[in-house]
N, C-alpha and C. Protein backbone atom coordinates (compact mmCIF):
# COMPACT_ATOMS: atom_id res chain seq x y z
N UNK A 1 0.82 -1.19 0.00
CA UNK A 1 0.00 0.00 0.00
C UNK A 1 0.87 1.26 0.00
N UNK A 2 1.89 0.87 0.83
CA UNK A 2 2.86 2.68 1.07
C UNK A 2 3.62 2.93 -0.74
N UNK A 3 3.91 1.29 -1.35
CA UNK A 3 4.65 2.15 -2.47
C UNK A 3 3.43 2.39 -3.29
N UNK A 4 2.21 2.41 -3.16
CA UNK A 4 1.56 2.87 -3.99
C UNK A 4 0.68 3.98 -3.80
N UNK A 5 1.26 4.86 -2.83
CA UNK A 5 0.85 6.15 -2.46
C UNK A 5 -0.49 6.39 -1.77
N UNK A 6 -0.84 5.24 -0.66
CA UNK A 6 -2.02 5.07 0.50
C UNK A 6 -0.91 5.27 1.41
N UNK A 7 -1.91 6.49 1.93
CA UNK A 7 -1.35 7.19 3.23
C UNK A 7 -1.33 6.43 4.57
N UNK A 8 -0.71 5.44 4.67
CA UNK A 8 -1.01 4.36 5.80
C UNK A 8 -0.33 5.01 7.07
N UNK A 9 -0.97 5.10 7.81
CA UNK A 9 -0.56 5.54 9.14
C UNK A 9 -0.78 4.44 10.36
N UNK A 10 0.07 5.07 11.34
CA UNK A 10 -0.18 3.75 12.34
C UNK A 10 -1.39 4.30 13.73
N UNK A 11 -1.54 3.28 13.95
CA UNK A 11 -2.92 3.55 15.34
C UNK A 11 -2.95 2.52 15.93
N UNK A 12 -3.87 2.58 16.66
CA UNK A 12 -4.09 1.47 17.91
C UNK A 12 -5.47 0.85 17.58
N UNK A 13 -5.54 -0.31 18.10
CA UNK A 13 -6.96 -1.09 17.85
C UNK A 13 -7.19 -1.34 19.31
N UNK A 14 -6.34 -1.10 20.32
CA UNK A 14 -7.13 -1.60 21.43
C UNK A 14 -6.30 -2.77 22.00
N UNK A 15 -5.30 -4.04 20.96
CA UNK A 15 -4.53 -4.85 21.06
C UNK A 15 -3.66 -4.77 22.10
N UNK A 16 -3.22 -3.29 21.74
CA UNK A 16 -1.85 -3.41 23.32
C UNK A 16 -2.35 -1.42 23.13
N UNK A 17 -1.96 -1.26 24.76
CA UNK A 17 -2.03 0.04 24.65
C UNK A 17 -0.80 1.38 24.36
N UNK A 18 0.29 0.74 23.55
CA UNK A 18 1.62 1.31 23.76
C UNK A 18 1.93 1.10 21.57
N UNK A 19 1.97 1.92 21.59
CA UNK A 19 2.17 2.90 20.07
C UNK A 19 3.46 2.09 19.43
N UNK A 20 4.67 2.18 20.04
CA UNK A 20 5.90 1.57 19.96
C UNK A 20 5.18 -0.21 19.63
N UNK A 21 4.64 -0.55 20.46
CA UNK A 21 4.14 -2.18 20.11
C UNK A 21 3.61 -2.30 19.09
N UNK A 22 2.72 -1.80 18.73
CA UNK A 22 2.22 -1.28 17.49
C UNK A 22 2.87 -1.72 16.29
N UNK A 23 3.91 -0.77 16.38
CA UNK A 23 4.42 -0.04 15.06
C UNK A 23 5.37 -1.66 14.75
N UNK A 24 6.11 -2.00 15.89
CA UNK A 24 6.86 -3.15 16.27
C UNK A 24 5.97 -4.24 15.62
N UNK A 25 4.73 -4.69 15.92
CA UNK A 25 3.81 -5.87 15.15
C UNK A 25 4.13 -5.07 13.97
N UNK A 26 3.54 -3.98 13.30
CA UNK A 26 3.45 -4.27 12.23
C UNK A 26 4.39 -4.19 11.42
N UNK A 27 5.71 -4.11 11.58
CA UNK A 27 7.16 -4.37 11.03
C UNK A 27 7.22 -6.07 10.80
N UNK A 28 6.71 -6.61 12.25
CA UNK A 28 7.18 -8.07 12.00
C UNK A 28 6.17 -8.52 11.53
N UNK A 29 4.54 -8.32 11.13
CA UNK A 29 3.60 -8.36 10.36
C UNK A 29 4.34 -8.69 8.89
N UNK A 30 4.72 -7.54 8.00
CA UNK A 30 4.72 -7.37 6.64
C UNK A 30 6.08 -8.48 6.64
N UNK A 31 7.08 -8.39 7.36
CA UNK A 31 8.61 -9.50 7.33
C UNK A 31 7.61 -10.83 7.42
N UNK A 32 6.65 -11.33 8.46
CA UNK A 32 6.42 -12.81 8.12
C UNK A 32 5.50 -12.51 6.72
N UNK A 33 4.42 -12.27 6.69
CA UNK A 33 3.72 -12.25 5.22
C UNK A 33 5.30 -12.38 4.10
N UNK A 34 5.91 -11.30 4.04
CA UNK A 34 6.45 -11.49 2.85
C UNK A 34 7.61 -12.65 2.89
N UNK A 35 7.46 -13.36 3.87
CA UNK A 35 8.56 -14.31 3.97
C UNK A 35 10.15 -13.95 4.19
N UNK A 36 10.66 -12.12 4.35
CA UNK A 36 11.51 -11.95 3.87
C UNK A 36 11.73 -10.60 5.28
N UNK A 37 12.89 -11.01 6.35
CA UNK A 37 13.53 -10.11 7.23
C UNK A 37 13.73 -8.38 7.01
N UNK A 38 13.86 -8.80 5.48
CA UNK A 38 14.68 -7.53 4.69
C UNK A 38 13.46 -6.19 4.27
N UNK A 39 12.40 -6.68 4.31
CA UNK A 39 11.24 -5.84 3.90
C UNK A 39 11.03 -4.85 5.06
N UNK A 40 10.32 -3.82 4.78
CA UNK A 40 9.97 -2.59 5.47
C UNK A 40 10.62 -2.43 5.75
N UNK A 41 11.93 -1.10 4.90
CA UNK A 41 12.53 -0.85 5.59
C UNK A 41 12.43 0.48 6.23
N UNK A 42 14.03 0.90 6.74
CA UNK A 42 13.76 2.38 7.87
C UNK A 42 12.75 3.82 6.89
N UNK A 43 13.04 3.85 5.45
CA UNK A 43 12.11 4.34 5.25
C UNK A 43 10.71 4.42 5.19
N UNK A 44 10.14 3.11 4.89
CA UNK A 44 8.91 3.06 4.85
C UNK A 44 8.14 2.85 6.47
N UNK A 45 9.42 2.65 7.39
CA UNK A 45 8.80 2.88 8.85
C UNK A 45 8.69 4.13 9.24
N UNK A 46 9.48 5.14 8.51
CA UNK A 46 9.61 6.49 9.20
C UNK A 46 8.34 6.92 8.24
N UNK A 47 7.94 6.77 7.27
CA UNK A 47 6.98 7.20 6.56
C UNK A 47 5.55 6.32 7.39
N UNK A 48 5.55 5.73 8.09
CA UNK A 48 3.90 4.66 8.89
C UNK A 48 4.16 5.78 9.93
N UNK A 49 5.04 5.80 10.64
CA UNK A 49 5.18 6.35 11.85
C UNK A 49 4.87 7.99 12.21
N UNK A 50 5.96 8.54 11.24
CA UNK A 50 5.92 9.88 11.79
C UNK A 50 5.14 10.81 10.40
N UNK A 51 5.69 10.73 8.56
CA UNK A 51 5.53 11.37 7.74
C UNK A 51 3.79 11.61 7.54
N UNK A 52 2.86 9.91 7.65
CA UNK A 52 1.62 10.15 7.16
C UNK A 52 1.00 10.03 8.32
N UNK A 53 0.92 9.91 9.36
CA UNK A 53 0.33 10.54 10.42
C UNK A 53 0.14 11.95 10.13
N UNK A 54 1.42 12.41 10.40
CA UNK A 54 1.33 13.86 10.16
C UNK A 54 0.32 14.42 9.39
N UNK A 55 0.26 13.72 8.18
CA UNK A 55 -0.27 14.22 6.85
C UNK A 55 -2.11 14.12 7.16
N UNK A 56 -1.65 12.57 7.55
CA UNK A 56 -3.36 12.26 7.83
C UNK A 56 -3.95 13.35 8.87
N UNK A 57 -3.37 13.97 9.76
CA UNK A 57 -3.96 14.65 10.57
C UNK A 57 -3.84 16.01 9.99
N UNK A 58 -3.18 16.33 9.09
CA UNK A 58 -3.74 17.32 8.33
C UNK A 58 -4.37 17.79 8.23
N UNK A 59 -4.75 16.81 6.61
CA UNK A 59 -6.01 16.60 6.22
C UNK A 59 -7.61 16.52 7.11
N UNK A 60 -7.00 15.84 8.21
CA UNK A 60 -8.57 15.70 9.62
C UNK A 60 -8.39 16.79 10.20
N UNK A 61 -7.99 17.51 10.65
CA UNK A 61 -8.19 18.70 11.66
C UNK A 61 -7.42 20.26 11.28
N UNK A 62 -6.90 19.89 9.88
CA UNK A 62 -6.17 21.53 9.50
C UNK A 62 -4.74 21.74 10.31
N UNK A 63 -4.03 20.81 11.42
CA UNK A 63 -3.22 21.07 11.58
C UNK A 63 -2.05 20.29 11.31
N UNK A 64 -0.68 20.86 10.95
CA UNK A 64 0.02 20.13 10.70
C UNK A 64 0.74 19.42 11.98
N UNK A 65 0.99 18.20 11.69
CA UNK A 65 1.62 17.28 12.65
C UNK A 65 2.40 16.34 12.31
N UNK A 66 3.18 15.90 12.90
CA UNK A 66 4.62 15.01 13.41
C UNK A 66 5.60 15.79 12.54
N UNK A 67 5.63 16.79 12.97
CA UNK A 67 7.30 17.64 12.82
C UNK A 67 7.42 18.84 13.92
N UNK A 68 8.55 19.02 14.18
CA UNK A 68 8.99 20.57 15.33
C UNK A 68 9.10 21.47 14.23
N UNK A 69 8.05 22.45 13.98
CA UNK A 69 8.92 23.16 13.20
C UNK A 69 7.52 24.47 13.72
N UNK A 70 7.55 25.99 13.63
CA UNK A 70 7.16 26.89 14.13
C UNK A 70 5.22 26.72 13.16
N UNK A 71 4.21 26.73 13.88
CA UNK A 71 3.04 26.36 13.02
C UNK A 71 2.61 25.13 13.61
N UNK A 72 3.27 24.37 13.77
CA UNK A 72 3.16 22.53 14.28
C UNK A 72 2.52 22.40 15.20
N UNK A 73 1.75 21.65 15.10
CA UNK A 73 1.64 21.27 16.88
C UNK A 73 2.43 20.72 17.37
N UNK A 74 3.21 20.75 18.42
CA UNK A 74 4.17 21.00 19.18
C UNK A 74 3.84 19.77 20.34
N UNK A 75 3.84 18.02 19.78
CA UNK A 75 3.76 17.00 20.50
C UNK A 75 4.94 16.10 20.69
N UNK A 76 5.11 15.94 21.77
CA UNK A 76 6.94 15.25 22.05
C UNK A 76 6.47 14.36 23.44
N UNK A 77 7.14 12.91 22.84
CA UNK A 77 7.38 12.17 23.49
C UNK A 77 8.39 11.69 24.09
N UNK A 78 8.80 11.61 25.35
CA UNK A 78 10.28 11.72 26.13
C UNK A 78 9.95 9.95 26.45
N UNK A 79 11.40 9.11 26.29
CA UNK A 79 11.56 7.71 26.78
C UNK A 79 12.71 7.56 27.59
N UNK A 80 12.61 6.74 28.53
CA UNK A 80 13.43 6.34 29.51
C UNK A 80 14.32 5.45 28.91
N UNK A 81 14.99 5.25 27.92
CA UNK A 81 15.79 4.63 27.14
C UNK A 81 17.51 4.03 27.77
N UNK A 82 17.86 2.68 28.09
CA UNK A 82 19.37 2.75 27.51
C UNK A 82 19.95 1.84 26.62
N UNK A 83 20.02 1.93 25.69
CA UNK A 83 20.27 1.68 24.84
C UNK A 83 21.25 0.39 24.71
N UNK A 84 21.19 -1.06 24.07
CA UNK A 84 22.27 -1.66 24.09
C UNK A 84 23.27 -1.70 23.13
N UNK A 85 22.97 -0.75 22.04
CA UNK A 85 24.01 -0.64 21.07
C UNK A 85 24.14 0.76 20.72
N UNK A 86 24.69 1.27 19.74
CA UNK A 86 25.41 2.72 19.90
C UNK A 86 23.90 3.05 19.02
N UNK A 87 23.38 4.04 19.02
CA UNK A 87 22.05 4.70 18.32
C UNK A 87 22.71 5.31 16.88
N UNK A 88 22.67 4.80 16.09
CA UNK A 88 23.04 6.15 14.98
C UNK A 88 21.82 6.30 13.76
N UNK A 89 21.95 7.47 13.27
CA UNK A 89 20.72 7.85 12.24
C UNK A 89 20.19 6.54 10.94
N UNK A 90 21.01 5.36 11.18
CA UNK A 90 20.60 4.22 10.12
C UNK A 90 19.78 3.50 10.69
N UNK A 91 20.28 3.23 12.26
CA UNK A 91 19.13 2.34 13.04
C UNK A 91 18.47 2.88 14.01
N UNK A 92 18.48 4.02 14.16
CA UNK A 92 17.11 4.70 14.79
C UNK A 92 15.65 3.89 14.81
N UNK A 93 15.51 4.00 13.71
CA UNK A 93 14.00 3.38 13.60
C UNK A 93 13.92 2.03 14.24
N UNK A 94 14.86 1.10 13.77
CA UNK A 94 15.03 -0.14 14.69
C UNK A 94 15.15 -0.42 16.23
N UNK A 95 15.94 0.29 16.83
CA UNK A 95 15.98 1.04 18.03
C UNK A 95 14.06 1.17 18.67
N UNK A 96 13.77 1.92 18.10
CA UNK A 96 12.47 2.82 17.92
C UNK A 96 11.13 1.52 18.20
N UNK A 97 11.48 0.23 17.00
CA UNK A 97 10.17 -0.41 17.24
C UNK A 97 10.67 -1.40 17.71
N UNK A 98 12.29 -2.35 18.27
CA UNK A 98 12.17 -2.93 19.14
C UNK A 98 12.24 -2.47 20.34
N UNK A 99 12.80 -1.88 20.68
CA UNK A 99 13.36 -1.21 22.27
C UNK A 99 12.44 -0.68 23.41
N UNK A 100 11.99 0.91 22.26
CA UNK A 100 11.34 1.67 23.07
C UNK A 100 9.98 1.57 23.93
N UNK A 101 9.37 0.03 23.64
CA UNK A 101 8.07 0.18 24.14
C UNK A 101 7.97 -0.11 25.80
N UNK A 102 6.99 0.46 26.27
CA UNK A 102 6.97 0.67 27.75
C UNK A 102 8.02 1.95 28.16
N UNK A 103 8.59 2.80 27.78
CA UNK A 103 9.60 3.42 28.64
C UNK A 103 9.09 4.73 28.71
N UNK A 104 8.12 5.36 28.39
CA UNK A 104 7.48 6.78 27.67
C UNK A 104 7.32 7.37 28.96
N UNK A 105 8.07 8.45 29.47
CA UNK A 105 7.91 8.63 30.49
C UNK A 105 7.00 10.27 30.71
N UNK A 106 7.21 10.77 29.63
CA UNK A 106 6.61 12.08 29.36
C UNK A 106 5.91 12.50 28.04
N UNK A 107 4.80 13.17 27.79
CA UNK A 107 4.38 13.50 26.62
C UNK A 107 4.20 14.78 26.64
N UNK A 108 4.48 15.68 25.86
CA UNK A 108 3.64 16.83 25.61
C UNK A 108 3.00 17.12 24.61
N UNK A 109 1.76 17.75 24.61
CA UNK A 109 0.52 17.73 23.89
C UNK A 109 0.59 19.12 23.09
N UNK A 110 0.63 20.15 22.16
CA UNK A 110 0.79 21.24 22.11
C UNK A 110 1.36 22.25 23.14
N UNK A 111 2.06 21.93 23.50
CA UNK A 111 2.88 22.71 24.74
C UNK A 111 2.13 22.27 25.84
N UNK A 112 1.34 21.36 26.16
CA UNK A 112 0.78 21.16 27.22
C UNK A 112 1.17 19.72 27.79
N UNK A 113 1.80 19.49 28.91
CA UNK A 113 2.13 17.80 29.52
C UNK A 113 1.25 17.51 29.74
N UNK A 114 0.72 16.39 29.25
CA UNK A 114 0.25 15.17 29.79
C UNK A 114 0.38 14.49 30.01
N UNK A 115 1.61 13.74 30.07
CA UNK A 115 2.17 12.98 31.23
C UNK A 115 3.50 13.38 31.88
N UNK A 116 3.80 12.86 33.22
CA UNK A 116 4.72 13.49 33.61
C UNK A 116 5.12 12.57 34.70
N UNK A 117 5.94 11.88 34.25
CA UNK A 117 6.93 10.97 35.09
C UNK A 117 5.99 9.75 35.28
N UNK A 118 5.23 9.34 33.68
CA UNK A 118 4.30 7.78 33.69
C UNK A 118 3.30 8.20 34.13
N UNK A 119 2.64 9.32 34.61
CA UNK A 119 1.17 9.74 35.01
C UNK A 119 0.62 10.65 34.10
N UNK A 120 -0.47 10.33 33.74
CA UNK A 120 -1.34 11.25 32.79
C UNK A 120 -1.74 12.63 33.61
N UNK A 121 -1.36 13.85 33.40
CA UNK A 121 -1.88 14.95 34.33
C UNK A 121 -3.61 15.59 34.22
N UNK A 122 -4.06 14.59 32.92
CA UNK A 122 -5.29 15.24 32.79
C UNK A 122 -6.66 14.67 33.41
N UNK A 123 -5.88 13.65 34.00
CA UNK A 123 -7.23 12.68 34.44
C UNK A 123 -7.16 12.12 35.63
N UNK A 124 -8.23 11.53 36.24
CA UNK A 124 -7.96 10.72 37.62
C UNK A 124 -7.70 9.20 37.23
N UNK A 125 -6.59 8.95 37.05
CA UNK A 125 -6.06 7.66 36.51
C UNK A 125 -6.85 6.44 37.78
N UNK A 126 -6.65 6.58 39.14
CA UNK A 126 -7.09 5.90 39.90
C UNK A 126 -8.49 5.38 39.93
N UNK A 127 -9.10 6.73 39.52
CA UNK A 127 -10.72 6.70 39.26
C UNK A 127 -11.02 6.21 38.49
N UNK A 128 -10.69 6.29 36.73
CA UNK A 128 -10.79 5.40 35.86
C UNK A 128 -10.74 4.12 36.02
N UNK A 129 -9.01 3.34 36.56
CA UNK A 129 -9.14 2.28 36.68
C UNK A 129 -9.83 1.43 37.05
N UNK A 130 -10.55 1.93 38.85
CA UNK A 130 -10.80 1.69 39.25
C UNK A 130 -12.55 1.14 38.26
N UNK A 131 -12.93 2.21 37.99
CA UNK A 131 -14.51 2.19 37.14
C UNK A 131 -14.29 0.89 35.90
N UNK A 132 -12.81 1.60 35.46
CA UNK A 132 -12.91 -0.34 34.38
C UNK A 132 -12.72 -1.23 35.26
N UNK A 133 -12.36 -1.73 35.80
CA UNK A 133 -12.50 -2.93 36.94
C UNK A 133 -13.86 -3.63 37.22
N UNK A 134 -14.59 -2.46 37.42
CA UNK A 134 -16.19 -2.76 37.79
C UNK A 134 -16.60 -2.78 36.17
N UNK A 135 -16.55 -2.11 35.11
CA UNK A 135 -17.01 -2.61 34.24
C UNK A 135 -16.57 -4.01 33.43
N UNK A 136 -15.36 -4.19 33.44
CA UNK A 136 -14.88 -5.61 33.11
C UNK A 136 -15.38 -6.42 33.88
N UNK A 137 -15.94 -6.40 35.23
CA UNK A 137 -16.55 -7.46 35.45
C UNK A 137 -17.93 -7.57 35.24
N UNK A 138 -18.71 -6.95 34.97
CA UNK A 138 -19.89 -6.50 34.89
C UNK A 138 -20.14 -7.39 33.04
N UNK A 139 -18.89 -6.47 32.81
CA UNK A 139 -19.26 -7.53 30.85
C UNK A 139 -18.94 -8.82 31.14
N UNK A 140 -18.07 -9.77 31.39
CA UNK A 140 -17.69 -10.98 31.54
C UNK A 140 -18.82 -11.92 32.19
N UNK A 141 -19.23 -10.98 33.60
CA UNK A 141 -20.90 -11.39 33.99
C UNK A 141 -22.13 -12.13 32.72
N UNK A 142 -22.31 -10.61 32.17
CA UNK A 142 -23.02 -11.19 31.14
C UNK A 142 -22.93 -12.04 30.06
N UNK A 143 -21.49 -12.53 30.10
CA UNK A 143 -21.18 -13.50 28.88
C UNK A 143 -21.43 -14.91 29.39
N UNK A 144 -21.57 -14.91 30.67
CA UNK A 144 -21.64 -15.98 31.21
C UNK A 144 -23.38 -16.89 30.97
């Protein structure tokens, strides 16, 4: 789909709640289908990840996104990272969809944090949980 100019972007279905996992399945997704390690490479990950997101959200809301640049929305994700091999600009991306998942320790939203040291600042995380708890059991109830 990407070499044929469908703006494929990456998202969540609900599967795992961490973006990095994500992106990580669907690297090793297209390598088993095509039978072949060598497929998707760092470009066509940096283009799922950061280029048509961007684009797609464009197009949906008028603003431009996934770049720093003055106009942007201005969203940055900070990871608790150490690294077991030296990082350089060829394997970034690799780095990126095996490594980084779980470590996200900060986000900012248009200049605004929302998370801050693994806690979401906009919500009552406790309260939520707590309410899915009672609703997960409440559905499982009825399946019974």
């Amino acid at each position: 789909m990407l070499d044929h100019g469908v703006n494929v972007a990456l998202g969540g279905d609900g599967y795992t709640y961490d973006l990095y996992q994500e992106l990580g399945f669907g690297v090793i997704m297209q390598r088993i289908r095509e039978k072949d390690p060598r497929v998707f490479s760092g470009e066509q990950i940096r283009r799922f990840a950061f280029e048509n997101p961007g684009n797609l959200g464009k197009r949906l809301f008028g603003v431009q996104l996934g770049m720093l640049e003055p106009g942007a929305a201005a969203d940055i994700v900070l990871v608790d990272y150490q690294e077991p091999t030296p990082i350089t600009g060829s394997n970034f991306l690799s780095h990126m969809t095996s490594a980084f998942s779980g470590k996200v320790t900060d986000v900012i939203v248009n200049g605004k944090t929302v998370v801050r040291d693994r806690h979401c600042t906009q919500i009552d995380e406790e309260k939520i949980l707590a309410e899915c708890k009672v609703q997960a059991d409440q559905l499982w109830k009825s399946l019974d």
